[in-house]
PDB file of N, CA and C in Angstrom:
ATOM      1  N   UNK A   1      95.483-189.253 141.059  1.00  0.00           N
ATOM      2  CA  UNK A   1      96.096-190.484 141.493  1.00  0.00           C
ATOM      3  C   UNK A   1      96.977-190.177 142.705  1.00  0.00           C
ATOM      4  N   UNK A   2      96.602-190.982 143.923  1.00  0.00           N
ATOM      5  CA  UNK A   2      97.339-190.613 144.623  1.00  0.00           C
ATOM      6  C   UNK A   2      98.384-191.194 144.650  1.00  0.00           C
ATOM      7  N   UNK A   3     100.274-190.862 145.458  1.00  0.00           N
ATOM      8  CA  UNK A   3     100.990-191.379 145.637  1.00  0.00           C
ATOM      9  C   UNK A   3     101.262-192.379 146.770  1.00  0.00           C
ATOM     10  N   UNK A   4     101.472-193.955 146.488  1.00  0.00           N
ATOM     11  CA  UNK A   4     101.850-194.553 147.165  1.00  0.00           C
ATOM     12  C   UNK A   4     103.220-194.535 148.369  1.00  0.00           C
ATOM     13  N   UNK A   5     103.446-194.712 147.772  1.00  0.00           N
ATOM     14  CA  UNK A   5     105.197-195.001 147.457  1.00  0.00           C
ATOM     15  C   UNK A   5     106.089-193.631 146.680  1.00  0.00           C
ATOM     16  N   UNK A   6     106.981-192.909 147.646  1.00  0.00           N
ATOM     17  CA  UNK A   6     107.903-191.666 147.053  1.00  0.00           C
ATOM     18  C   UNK A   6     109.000-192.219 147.588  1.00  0.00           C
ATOM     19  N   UNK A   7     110.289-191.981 146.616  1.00  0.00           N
ATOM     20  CA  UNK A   7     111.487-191.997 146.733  1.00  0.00           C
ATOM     21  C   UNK A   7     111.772-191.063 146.750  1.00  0.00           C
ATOM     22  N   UNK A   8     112.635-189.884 147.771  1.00  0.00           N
ATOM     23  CA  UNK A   8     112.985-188.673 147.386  1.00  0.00           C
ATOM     24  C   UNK A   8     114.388-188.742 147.709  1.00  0.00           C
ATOM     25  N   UNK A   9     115.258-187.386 147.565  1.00  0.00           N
ATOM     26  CA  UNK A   9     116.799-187.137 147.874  1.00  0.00           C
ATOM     27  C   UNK A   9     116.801-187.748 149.186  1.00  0.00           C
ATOM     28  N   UNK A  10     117.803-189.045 149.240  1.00  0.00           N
ATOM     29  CA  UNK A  10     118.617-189.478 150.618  1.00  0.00           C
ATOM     30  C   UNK A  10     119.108-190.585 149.926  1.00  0.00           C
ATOM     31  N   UNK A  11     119.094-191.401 150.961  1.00  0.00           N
ATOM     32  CA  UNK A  11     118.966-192.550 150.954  1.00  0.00           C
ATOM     33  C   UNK A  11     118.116-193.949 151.425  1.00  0.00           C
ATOM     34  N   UNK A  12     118.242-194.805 151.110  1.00  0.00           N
ATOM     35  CA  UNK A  12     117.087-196.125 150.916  1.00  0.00           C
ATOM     36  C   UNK A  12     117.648-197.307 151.156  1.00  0.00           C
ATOM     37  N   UNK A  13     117.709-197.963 151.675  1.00  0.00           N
ATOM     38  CA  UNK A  13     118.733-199.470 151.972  1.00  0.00           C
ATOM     39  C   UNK A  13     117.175-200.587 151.816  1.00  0.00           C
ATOM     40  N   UNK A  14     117.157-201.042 150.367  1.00  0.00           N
ATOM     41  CA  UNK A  14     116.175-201.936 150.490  1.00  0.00           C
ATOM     42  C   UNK A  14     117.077-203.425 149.871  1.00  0.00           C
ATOM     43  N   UNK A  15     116.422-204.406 149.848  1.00  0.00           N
ATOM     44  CA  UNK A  15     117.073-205.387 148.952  1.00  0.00           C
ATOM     45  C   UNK A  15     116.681-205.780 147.482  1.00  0.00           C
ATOM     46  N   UNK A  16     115.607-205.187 147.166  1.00  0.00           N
ATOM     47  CA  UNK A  16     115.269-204.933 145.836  1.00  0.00           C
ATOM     48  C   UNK A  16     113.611-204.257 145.370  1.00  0.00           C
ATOM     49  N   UNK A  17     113.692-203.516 144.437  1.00  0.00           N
ATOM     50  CA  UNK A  17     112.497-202.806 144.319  1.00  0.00           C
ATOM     51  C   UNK A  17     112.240-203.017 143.134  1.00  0.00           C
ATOM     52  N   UNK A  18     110.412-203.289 142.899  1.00  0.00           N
ATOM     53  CA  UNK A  18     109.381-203.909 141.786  1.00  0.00           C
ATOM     54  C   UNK A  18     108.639-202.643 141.321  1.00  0.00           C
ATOM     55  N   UNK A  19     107.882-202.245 140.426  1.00  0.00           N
ATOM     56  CA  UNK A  19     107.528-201.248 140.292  1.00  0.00           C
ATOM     57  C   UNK A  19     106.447-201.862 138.979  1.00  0.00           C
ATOM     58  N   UNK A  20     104.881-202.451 139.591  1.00  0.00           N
ATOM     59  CA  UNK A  20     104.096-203.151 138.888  1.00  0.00           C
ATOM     60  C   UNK A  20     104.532-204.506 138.591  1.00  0.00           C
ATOM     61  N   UNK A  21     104.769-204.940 136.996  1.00  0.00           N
ATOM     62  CA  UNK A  21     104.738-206.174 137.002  1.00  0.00           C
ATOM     63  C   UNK A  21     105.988-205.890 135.951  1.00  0.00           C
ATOM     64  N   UNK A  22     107.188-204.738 136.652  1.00  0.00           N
ATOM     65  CA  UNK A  22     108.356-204.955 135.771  1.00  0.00           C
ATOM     66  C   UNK A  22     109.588-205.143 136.245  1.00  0.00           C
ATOM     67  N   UNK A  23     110.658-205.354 135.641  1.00  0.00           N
ATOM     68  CA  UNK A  23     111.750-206.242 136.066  1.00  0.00           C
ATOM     69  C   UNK A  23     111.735-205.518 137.225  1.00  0.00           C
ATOM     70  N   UNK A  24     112.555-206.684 138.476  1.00  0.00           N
ATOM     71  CA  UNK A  24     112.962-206.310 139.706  1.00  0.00           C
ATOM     72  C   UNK A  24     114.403-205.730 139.525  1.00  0.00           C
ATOM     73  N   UNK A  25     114.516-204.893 139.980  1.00  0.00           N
ATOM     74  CA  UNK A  25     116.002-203.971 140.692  1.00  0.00           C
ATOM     75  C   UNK A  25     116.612-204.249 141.662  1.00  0.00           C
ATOM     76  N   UNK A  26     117.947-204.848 141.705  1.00  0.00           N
ATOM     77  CA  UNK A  26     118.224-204.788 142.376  1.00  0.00           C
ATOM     78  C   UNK A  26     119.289-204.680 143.003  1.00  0.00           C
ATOM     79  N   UNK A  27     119.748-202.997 142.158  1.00  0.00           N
ATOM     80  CA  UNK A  27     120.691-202.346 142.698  1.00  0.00           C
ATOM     81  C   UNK A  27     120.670-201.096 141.455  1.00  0.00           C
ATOM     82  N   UNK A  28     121.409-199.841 141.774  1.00  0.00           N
ATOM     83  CA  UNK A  28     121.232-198.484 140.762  1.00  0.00           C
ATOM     84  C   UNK A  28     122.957-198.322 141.306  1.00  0.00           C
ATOM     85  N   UNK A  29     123.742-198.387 140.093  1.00  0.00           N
ATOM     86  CA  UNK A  29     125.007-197.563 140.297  1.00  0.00           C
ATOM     87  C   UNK A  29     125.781-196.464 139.449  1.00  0.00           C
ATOM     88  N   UNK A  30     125.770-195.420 140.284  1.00  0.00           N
ATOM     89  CA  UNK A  30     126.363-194.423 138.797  1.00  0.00           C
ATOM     90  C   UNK A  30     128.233-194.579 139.246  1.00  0.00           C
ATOM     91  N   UNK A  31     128.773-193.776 138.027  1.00  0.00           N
ATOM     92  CA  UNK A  31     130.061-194.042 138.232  1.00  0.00           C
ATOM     93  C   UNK A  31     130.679-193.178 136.676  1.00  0.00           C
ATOM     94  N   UNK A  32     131.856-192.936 136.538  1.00  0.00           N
ATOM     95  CA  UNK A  32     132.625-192.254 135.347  1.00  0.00           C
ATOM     96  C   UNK A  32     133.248-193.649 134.634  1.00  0.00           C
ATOM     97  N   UNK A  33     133.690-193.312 134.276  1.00  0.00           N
ATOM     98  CA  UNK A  33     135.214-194.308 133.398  1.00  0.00           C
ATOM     99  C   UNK A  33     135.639-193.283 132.361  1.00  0.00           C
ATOM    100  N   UNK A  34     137.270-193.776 132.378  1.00  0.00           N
ATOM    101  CA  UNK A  34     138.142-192.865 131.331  1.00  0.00           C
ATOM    102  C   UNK A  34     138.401-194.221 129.864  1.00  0.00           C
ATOM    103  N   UNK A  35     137.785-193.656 128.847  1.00  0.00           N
ATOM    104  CA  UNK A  35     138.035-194.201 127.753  1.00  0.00           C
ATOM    105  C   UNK A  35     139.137-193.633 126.736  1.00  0.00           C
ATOM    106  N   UNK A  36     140.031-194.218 126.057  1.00  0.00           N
ATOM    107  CA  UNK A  36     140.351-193.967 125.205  1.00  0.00           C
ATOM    108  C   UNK A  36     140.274-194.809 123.735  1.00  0.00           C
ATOM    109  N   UNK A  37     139.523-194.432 122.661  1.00  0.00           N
ATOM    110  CA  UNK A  37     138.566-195.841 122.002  1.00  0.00           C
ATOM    111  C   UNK A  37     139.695-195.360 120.722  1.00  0.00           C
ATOM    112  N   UNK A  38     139.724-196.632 120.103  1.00  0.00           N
ATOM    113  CA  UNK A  38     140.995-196.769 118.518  1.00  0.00           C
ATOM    114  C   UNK A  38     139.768-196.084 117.885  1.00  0.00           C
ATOM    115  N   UNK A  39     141.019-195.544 116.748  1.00  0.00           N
ATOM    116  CA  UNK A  39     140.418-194.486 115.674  1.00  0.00           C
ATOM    117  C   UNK A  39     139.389-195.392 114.726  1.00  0.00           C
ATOM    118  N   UNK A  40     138.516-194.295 114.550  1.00  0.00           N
ATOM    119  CA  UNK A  40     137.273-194.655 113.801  1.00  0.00           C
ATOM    120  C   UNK A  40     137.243-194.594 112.236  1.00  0.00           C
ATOM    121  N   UNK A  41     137.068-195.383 111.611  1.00  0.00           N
ATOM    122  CA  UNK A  41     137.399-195.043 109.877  1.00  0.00           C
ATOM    123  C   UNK A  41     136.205-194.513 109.647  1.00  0.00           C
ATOM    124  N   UNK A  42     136.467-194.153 108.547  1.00  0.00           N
ATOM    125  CA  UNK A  42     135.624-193.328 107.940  1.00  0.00           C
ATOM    126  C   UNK A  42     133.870-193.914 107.716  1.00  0.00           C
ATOM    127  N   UNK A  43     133.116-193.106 107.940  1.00  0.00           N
ATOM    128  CA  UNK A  43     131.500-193.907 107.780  1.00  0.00           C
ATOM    129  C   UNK A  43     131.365-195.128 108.477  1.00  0.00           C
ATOM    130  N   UNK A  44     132.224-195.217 109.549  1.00  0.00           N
ATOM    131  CA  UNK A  44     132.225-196.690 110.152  1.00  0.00           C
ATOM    132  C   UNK A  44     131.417-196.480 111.724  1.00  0.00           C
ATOM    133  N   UNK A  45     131.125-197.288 112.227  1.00  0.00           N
ATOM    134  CA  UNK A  45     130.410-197.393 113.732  1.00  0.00           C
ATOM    135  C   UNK A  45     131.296-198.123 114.148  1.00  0.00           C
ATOM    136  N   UNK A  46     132.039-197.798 115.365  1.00  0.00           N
ATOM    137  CA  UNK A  46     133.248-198.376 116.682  1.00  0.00           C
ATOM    138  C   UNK A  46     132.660-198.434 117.731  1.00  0.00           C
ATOM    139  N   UNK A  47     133.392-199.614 118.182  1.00  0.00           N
ATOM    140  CA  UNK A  47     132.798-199.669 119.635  1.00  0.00           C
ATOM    141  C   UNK A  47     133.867-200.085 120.482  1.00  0.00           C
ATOM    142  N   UNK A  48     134.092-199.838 121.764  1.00  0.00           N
ATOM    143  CA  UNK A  48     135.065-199.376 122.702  1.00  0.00           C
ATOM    144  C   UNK A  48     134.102-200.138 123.992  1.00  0.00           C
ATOM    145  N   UNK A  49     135.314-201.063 124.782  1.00  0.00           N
ATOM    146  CA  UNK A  49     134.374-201.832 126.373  1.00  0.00           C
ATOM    147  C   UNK A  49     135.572-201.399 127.173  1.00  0.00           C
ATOM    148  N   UNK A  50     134.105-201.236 127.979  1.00  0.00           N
ATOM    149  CA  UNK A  50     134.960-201.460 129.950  1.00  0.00           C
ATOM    150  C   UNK A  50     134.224-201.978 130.193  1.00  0.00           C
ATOM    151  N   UNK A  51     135.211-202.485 131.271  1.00  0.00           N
ATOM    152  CA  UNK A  51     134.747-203.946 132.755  1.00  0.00           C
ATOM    153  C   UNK A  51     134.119-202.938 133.493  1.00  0.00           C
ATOM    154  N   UNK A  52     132.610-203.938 133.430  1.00  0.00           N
ATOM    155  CA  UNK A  52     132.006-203.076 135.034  1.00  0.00           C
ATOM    156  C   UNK A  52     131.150-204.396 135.666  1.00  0.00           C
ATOM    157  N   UNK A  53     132.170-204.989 136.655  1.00  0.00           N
ATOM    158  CA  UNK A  53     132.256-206.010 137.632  1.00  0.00           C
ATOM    159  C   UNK A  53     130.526-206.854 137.797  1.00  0.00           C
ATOM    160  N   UNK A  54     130.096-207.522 137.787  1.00  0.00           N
ATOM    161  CA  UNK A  54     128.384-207.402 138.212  1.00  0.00           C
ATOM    162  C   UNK A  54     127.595-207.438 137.014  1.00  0.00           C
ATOM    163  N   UNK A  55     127.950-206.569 135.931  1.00  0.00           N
ATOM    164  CA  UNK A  55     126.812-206.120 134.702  1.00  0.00           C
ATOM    165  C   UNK A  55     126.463-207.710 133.937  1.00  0.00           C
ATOM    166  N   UNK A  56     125.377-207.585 133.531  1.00  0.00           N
ATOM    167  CA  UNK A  56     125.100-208.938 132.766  1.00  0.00           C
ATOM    168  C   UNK A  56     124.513-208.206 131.966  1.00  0.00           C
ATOM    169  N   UNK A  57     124.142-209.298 130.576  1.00  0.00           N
ATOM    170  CA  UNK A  57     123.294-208.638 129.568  1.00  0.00           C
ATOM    171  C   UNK A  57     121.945-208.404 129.367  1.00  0.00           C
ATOM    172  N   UNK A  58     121.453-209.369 130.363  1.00  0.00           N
ATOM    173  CA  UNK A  58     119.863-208.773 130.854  1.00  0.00           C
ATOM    174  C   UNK A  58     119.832-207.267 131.916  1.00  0.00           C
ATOM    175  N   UNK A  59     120.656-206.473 132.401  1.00  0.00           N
ATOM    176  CA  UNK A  59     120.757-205.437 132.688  1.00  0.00           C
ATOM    177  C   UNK A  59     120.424-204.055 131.738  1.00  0.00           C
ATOM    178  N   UNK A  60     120.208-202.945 132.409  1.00  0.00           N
ATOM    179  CA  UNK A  60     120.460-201.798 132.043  1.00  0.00           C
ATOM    180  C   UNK A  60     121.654-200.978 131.806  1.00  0.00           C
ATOM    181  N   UNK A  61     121.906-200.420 130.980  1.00  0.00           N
ATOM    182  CA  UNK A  61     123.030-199.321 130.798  1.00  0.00           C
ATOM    183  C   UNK A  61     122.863-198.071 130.362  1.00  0.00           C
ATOM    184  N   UNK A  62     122.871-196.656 131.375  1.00  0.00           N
ATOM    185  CA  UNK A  62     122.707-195.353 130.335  1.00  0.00           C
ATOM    186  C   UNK A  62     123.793-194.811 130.382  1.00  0.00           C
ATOM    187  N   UNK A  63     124.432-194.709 128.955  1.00  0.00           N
ATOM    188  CA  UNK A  63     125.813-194.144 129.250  1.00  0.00           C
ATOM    189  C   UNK A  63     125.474-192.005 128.815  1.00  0.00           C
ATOM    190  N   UNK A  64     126.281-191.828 129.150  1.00  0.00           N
ATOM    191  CA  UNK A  64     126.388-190.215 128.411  1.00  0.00           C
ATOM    192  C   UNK A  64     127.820-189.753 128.227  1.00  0.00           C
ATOM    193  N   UNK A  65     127.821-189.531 126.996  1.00  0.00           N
ATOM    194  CA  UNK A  65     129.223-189.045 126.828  1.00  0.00           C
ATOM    195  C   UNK A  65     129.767-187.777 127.030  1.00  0.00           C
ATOM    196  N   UNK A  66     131.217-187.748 126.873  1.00  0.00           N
ATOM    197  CA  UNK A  66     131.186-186.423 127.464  1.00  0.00           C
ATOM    198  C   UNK A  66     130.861-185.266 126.656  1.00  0.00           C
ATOM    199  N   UNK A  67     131.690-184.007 127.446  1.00  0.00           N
ATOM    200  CA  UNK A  67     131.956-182.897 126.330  1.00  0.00           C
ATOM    201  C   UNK A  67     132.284-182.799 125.529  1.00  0.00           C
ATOM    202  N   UNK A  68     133.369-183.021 125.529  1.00  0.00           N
ATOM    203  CA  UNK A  68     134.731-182.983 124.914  1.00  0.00           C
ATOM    204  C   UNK A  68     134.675-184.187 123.436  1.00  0.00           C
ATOM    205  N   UNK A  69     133.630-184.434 123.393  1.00  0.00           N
ATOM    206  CA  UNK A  69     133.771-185.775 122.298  1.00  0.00           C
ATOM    207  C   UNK A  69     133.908-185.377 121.023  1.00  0.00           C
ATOM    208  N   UNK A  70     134.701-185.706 120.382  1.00  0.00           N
ATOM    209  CA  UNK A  70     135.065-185.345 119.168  1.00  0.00           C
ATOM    210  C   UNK A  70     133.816-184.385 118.263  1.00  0.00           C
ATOM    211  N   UNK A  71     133.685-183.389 117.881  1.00  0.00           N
ATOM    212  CA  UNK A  71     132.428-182.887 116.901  1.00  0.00           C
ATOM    213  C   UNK A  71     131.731-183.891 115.816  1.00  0.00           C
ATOM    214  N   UNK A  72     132.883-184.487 115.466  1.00  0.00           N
ATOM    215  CA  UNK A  72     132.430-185.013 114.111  1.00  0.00           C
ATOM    216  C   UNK A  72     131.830-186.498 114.447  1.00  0.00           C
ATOM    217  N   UNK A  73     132.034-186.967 115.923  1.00  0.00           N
ATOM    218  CA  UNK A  73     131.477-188.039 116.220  1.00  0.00           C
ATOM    219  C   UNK A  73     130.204-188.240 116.873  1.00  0.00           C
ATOM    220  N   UNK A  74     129.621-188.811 116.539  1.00  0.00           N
ATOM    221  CA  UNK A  74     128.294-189.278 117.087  1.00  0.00           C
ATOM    222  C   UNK A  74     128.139-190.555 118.141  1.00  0.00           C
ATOM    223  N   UNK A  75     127.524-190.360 119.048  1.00  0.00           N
ATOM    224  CA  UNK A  75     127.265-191.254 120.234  1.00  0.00           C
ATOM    225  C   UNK A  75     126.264-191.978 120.066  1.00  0.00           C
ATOM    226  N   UNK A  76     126.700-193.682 120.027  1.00  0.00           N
ATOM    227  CA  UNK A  76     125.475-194.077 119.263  1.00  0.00           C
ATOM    228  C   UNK A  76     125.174-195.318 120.114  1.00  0.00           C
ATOM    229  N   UNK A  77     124.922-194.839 121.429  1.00  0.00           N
ATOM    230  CA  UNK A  77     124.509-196.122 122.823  1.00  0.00           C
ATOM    231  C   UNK A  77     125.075-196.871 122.939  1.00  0.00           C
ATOM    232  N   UNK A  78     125.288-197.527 124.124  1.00  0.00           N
ATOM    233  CA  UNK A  78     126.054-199.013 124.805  1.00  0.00           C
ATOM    234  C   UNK A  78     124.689-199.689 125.181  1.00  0.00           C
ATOM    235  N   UNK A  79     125.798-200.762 125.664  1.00  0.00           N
ATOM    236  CA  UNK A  79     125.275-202.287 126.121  1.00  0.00           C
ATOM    237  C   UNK A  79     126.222-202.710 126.846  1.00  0.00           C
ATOM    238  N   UNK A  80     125.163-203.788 127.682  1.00  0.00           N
ATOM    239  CA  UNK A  80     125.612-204.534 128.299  1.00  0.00           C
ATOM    240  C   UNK A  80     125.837-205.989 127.411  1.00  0.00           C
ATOM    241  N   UNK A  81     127.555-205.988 126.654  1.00  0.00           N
ATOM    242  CA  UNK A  81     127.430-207.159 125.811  1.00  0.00           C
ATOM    243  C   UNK A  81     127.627-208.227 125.816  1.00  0.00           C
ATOM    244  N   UNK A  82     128.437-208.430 127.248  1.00  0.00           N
ATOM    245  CA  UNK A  82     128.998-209.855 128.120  1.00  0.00           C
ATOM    246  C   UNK A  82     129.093-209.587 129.291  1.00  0.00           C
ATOM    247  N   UNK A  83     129.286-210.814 129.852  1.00  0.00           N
ATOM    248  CA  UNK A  83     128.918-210.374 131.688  1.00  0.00           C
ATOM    249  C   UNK A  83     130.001-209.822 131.725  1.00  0.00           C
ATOM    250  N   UNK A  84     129.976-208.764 132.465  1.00  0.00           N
ATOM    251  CA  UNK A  84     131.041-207.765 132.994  1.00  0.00           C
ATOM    252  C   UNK A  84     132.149-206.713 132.254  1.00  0.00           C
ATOM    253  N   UNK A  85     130.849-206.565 130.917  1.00  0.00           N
ATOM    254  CA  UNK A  85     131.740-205.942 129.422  1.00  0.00           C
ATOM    255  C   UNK A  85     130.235-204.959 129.236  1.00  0.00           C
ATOM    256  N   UNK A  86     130.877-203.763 129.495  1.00  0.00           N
ATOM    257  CA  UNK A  86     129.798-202.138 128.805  1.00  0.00           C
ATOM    258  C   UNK A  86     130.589-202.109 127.610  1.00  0.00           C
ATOM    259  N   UNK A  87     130.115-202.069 125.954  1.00  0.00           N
ATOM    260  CA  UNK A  87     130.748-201.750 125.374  1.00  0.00           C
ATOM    261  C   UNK A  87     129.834-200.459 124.543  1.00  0.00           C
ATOM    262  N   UNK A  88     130.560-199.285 124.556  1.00  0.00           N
ATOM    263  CA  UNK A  88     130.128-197.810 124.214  1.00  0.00           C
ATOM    264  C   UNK A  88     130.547-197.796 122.409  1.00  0.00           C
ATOM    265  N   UNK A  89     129.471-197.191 121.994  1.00  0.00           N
ATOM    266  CA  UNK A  89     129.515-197.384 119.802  1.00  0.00           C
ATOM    267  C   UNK A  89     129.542-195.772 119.857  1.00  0.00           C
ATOM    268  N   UNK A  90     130.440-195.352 119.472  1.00  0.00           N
ATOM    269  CA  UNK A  90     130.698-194.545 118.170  1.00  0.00           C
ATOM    270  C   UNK A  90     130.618-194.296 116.985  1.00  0.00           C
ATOM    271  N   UNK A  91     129.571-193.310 116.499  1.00  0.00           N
ATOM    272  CA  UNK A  91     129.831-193.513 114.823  1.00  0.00           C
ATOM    273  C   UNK A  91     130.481-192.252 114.267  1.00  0.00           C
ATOM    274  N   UNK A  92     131.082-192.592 112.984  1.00  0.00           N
ATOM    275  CA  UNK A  92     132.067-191.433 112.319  1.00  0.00           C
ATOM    276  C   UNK A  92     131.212-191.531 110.717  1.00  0.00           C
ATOM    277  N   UNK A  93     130.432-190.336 110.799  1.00  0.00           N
ATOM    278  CA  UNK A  93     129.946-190.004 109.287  1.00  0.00           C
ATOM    279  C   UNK A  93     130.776-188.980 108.250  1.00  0.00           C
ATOM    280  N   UNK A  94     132.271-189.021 108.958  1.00  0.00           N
ATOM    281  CA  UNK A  94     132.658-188.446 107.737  1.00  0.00           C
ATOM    282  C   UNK A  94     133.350-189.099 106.902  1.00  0.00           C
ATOM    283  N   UNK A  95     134.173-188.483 105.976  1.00  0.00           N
ATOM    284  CA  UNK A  95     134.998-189.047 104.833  1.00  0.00           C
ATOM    285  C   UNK A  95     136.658-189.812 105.521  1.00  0.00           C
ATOM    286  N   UNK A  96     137.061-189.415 107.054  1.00  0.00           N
ATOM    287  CA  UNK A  96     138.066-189.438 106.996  1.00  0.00           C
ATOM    288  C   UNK A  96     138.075-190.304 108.429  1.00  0.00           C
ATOM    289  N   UNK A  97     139.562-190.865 109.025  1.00  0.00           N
ATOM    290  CA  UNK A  97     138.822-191.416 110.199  1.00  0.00           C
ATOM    291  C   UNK A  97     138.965-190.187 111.261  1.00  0.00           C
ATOM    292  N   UNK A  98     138.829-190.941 112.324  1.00  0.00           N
ATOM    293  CA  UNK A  98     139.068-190.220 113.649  1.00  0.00           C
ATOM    294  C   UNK A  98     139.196-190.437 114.740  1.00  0.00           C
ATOM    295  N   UNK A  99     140.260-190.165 115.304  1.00  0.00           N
ATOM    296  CA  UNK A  99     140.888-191.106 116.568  1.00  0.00           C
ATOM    297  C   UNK A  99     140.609-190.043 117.783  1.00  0.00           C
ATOM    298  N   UNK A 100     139.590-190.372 118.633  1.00  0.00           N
ATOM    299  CA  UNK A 100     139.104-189.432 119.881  1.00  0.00           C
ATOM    300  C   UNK A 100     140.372-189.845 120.698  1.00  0.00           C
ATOM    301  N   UNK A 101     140.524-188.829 121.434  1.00  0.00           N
ATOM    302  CA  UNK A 101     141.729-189.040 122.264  1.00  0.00           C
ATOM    303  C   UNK A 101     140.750-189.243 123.761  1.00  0.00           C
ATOM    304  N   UNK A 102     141.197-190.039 125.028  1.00  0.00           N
ATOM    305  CA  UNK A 102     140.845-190.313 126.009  1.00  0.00           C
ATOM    306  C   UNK A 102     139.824-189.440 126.476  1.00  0.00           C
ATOM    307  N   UNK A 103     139.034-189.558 126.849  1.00  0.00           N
ATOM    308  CA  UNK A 103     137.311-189.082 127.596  1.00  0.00           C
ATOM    309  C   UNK A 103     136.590-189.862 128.399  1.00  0.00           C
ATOM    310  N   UNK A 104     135.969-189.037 129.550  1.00  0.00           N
ATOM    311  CA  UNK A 104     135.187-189.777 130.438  1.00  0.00           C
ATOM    312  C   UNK A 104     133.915-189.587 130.675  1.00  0.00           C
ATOM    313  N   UNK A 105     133.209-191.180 130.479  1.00  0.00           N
ATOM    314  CA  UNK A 105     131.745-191.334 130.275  1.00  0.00           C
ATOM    315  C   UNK A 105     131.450-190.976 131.407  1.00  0.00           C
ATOM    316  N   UNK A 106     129.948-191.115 131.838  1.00  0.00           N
ATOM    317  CA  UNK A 106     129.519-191.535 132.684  1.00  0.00           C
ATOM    318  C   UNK A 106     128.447-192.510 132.571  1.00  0.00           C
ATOM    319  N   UNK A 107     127.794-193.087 133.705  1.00  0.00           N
ATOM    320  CA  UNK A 107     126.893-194.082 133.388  1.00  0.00           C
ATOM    321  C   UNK A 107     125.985-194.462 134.633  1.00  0.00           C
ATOM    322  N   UNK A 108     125.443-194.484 134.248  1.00  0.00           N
ATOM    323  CA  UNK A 108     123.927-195.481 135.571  1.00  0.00           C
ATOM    324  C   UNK A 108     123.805-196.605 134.902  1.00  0.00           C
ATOM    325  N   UNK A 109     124.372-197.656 136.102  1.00  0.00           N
ATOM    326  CA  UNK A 109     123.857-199.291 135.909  1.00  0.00           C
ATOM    327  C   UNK A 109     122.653-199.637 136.501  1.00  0.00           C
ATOM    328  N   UNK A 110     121.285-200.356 136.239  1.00  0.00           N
ATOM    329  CA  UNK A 110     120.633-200.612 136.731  1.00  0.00           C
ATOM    330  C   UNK A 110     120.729-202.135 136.859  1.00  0.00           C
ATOM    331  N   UNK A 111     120.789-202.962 137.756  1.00  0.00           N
ATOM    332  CA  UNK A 111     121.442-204.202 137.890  1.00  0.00           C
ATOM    333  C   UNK A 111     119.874-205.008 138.227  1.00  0.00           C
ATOM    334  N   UNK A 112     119.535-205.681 137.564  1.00  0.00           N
ATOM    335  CA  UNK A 112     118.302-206.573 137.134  1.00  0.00           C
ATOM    336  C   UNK A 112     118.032-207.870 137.343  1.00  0.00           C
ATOM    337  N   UNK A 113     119.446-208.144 137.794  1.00  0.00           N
ATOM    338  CA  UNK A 113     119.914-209.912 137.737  1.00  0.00           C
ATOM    339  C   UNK A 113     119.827-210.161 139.218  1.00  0.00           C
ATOM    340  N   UNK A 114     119.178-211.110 139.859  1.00  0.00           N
ATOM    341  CA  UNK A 114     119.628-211.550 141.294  1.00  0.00           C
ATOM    342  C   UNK A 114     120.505-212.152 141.123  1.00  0.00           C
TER     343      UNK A 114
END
């Protein structure tokens, strides 16, 4: 199969890009944020938002958490859950709670919405 179309390392100034017959793009932003999310009770799933200006809920979100994230906690995906609200889930499978102290995500928005 040959290649049409390559995107490689630079940059690209288009106004939006299709790729077959799936959602249009039209825009890719990465970026950090510093969270600090309330303690997690025990066997419970938490979830913790930041404002990220633009996001709607027909959008994309890949978050990755950091290093530093608590051991005993598990990273259990975001969303885009209101316009301009990423909210990041935490789950705590142990017996006790656990309050992560401040950490910074990172994330790629893929912005979908004209």
């Amino acid at each position: 199969m040959a290649l049409v179309n390559r995107l490689t390392k630079g940059e690209a100034a288009v106004g939006a890009l299709q790729i077959g017959d799936n959602d249009t793009v039209y825009g890719i932003e990465f970026g950090t944020v510093a969270i600090d999310p309330a303690s997690i009770n025990a066997t419970t799933r938490g979830g913790t938002t930041f404002t990220l200006t633009g996001a709607a809920t027909t959008d994309i979100i890949i978050v990755n958490p950091p290093s530093d994230l608590n051991d005993d906690l598990i990273f259990a995906g975001a969303a885009v859950t209101a316009a301009d609200t990423v909210t990041i889930y935490l789950y705590n499978p142990t017996a006790g709670s656990i309050n992560q102290a401040e950490a910074t995500f990172s994330y790629c928005w893929i912005d979908t919405t004209e």
